[in-house]
Protein backbone atom coordinates (compact mmCIF):
# COMPACT_ATOMS: atom_id res chain seq x y z
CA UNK A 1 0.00 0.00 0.00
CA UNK A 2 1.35 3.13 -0.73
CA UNK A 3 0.70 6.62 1.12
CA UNK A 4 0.08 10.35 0.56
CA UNK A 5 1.19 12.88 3.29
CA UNK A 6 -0.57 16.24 3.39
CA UNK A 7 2.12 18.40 4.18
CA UNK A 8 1.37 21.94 2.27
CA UNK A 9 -0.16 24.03 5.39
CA UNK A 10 0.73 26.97 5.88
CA UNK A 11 0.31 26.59 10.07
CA UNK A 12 -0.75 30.23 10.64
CA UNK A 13 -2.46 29.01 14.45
CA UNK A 14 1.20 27.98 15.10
CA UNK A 15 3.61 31.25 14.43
CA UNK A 16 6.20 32.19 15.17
CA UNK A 17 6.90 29.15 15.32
CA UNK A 18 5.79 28.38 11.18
CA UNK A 19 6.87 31.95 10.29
CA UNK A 20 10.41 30.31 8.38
CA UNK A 21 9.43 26.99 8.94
CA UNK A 22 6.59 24.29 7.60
CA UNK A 23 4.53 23.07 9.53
CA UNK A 24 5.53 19.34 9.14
CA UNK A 25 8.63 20.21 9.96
CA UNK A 26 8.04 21.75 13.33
CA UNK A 27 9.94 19.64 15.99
CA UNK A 28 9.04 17.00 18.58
CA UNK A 29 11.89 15.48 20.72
CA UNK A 30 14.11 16.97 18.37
CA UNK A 31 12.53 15.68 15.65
CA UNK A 32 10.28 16.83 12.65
CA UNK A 33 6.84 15.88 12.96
CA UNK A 34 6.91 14.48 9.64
CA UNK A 35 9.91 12.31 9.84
CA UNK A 36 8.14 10.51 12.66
CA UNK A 37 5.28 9.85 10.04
CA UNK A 38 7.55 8.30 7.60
CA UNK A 39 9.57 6.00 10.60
CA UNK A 40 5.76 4.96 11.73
CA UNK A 41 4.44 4.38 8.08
CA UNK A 42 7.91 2.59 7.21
CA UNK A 43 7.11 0.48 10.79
CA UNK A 44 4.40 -0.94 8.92
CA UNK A 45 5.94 -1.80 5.49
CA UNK A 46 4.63 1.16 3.71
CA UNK A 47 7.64 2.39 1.92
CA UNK A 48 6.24 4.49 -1.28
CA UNK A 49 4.73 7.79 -0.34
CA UNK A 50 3.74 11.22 -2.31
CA UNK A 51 4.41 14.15 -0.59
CA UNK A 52 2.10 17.08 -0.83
CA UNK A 53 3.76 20.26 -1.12
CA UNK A 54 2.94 24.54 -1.06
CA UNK A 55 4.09 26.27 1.89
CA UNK A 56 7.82 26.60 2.15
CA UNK A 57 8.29 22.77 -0.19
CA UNK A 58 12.25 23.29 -0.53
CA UNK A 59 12.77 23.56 3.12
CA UNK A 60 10.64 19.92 3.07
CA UNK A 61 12.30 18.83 -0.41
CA UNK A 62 15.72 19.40 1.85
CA UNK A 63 14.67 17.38 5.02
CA UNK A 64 13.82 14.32 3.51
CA UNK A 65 15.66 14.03 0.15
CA UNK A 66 14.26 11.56 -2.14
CA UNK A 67 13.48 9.14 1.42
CA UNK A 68 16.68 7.20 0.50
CA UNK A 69 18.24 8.23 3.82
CA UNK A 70 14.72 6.77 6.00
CA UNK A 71 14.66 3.62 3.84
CA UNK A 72 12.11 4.87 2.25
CA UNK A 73 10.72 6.17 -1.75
CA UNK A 74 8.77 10.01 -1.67
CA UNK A 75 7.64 11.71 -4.41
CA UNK A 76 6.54 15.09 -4.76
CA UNK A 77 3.73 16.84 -5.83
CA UNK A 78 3.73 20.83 -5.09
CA UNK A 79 0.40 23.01 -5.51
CA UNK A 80 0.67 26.47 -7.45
CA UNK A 81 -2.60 27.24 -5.57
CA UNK A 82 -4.17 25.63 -1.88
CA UNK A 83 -6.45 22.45 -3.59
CA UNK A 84 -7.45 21.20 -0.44
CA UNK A 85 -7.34 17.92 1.34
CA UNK A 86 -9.17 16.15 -1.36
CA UNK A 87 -7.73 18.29 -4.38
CA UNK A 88 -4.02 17.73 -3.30
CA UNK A 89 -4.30 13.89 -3.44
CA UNK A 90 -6.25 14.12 -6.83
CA UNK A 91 -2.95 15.97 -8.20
CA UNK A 92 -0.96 12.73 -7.30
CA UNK A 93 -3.56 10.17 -8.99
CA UNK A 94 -0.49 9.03 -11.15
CA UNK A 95 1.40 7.93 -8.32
CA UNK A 96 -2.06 6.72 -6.28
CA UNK A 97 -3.55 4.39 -8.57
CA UNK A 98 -4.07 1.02 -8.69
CA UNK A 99 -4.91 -0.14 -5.33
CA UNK A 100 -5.84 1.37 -1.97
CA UNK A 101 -3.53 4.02 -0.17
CA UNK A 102 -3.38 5.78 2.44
CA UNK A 103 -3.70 9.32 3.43
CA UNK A 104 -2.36 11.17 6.72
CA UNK A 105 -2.20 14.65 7.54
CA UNK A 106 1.94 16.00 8.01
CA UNK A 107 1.29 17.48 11.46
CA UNK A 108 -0.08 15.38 13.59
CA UNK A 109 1.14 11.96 15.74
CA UNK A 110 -0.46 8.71 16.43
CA UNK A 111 0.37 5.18 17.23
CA UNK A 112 -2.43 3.58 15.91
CA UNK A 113 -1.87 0.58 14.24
CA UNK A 114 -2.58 0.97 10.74
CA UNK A 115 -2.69 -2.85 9.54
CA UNK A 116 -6.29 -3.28 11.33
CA UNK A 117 -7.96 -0.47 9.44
CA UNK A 118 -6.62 -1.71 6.17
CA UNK A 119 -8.09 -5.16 6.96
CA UNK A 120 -11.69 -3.39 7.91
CA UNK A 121 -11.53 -1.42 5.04
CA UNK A 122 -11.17 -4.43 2.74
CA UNK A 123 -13.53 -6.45 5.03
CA UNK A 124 -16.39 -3.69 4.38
CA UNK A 125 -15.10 -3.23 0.63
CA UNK A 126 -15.31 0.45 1.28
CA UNK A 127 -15.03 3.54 -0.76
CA UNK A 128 -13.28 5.32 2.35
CA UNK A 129 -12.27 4.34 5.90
CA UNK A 130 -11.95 7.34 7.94
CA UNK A 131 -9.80 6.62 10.94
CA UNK A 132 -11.76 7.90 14.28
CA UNK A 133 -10.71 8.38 18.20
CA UNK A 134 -12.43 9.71 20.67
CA UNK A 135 -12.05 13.03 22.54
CA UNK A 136 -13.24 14.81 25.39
CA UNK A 137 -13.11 17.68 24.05
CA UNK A 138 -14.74 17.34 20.34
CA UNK A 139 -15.38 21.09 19.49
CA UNK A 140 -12.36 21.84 17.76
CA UNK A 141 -12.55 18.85 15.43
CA UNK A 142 -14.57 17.14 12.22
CA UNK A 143 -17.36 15.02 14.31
CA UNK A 144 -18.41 11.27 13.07
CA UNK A 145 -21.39 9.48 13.42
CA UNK A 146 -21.27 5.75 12.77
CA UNK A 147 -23.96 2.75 12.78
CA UNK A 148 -23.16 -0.70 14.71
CA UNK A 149 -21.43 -2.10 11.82
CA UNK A 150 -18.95 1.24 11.58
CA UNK A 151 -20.97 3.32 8.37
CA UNK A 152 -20.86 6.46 8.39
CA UNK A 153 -24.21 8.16 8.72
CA UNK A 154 -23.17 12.15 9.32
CA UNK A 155 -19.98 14.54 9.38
CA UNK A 156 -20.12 17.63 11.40
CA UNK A 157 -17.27 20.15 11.15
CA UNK A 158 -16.20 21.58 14.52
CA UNK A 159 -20.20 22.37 15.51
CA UNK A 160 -21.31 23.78 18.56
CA UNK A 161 -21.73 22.35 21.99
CA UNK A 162 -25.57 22.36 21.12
CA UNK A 163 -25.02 20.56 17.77
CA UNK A 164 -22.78 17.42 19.27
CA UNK A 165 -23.89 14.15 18.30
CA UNK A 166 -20.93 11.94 18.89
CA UNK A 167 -16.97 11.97 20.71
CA UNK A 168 -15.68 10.32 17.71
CA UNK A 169 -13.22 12.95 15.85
CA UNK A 170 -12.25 12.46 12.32
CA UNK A 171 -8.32 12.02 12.58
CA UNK A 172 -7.62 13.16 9.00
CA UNK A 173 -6.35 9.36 8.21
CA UNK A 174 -8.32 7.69 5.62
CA UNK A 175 -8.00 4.58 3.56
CA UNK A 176 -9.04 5.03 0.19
CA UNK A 177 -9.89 2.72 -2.96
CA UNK A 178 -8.27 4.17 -6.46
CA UNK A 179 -12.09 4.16 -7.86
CA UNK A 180 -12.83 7.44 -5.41
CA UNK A 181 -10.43 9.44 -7.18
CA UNK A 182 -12.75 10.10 -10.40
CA UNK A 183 -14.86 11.69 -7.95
CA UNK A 184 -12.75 14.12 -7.22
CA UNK A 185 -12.55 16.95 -9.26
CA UNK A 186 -9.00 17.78 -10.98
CA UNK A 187 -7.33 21.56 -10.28
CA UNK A 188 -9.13 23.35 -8.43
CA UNK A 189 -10.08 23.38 -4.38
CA UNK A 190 -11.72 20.43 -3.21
CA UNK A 191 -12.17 19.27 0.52
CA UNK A 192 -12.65 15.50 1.79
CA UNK A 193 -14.57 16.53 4.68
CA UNK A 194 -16.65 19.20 3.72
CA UNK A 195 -17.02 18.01 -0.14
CA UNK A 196 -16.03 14.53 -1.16
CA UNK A 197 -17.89 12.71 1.91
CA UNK A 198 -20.51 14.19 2.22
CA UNK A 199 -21.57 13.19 -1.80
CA UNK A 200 -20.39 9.75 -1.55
CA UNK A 201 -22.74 9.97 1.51
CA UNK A 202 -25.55 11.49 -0.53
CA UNK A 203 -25.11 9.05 -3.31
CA UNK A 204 -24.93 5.97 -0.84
CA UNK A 205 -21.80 4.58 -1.30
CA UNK A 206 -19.52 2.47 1.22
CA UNK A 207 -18.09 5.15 3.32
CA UNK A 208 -17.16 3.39 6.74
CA UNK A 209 -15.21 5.03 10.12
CA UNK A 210 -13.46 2.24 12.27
CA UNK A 211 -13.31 3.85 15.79
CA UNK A 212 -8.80 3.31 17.10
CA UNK A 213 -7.52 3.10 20.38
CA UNK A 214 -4.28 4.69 21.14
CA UNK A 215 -2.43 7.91 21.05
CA UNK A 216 -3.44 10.96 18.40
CA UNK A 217 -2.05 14.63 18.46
CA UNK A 218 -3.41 16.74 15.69
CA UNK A 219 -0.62 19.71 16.15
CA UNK A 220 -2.98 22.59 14.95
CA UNK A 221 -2.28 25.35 17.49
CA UNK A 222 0.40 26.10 19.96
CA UNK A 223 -1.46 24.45 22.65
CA UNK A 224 -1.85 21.30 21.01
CA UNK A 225 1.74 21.40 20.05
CA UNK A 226 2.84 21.55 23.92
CA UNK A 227 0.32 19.21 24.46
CA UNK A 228 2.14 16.64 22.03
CA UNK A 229 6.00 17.88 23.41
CA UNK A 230 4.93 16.67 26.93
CA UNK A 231 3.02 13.87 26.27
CA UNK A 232 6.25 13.18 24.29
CA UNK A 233 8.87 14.05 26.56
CA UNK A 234 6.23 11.99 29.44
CA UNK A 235 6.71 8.60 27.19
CA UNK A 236 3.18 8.61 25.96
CA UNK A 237 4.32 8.42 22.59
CA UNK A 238 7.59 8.18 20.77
């Protein structure tokens, strides 16, 4: 299976500390964030991945070279203009097709293990598995609703304490079969969340969430990202 990082944000919630520097690249035990996404993808035998690129791509281009160094194959794919979640994977379609792959967001660490949400997603024959874990605090995050057998039934984007329906936060991990890629739309902005789900949703197809225990840090704003440092430098994770 092969894998396509999301690593073009710009990181605004996070200067100064992005105001020179990517966000994937910010550090964690010394550490960028997104070579501890390529050691954990590499863990589990993934060892082709696109890169997705806007904001600052030499200064990632630099860092991890053509993945030689990791043990690992990455391959590029920079955006003129923001496409999105959704858009920036259509852009690498080339690289993506032919069998399911992965997609992870370049700022944020978790220890899930992957391996069991591949085999659910092929158990289910899904369009999309959408990697969930719950939180206490849901407000600041995509919220999931799921039926007993894990299908997705709704997607709320960071709603309102009034409008919560579930704890189950959308990670930004999904498995994904090649055939979802036609419904994506090619060059121009395109969200998975907010555009792609909700019409495979509409139009009834297999979109499943399989609910992962472990550790999850989506580094968004400073105080997520000292969050993530201590629960690093603490041994939760790393």
């Amino acid at each position: 299976m092969k894998a396509c990082i999301l690593a073009g944000g710009e990181g605004r919630r996070l200067r100064p500390l992005t105001s020179f520097l990517p966000k994937p690249l910010v550090p964690v035990l010394g550490k960028p964030v997104l070579h501890h996404i390529v050691e954990r993808l590499k863990s589990f035998g993934i060892t082709e991945m696109a890169v997705t690129l806007m904001y600052l791509p030499e200064m990632i281009k630099n860092s991890l070279g053509d993945g030689s160094d990791m043990g690992v194959s990455i391959h590029y794919f920079t955006e003129e203009t923001p496409l999105g979640t959704a858009g920036g994977v259509k852009a690498c379609q080339t690289f993506l097709e032919g069998d399911d792959f992965l997609v992870i967001s370049g700022d944020g660490l978790c220890d899930f293990h992957l391996p069991e949400a591949l085999a659910f997603h092929r158990q289910k024959k899904a369009d999309v598995t959408v990697i969930l874990t719950p939180q206490s605090q849901p407000l600041e995050y995509g919220l999931v609703q799921i039926e007993d057998d894990g299908r997705i039934t709704r997607f709320a984007e960071k709603p309102a304490w009034g409008q919560v329906f579930s704890n189950l936060v959308n990670t930004g991990i999904y498995i994904i079969s090649p055939r979802v890629l036609s419904e994506i739309p090619t060059g121009r902005f395109y969200d998975f969340a907010k555009d792609l789900f909700p019409k495979l949703l509409a139009a009834g197809r297999p979109v499943y969430g399989i609910e992962m225990k472990g550790y999850w840090c989506d580094i968004g704003d400073t105080d997520a990202y000292r969050r993530c440092v201590i629960d690093a430098l603490n041994g939760v994770i790393s």
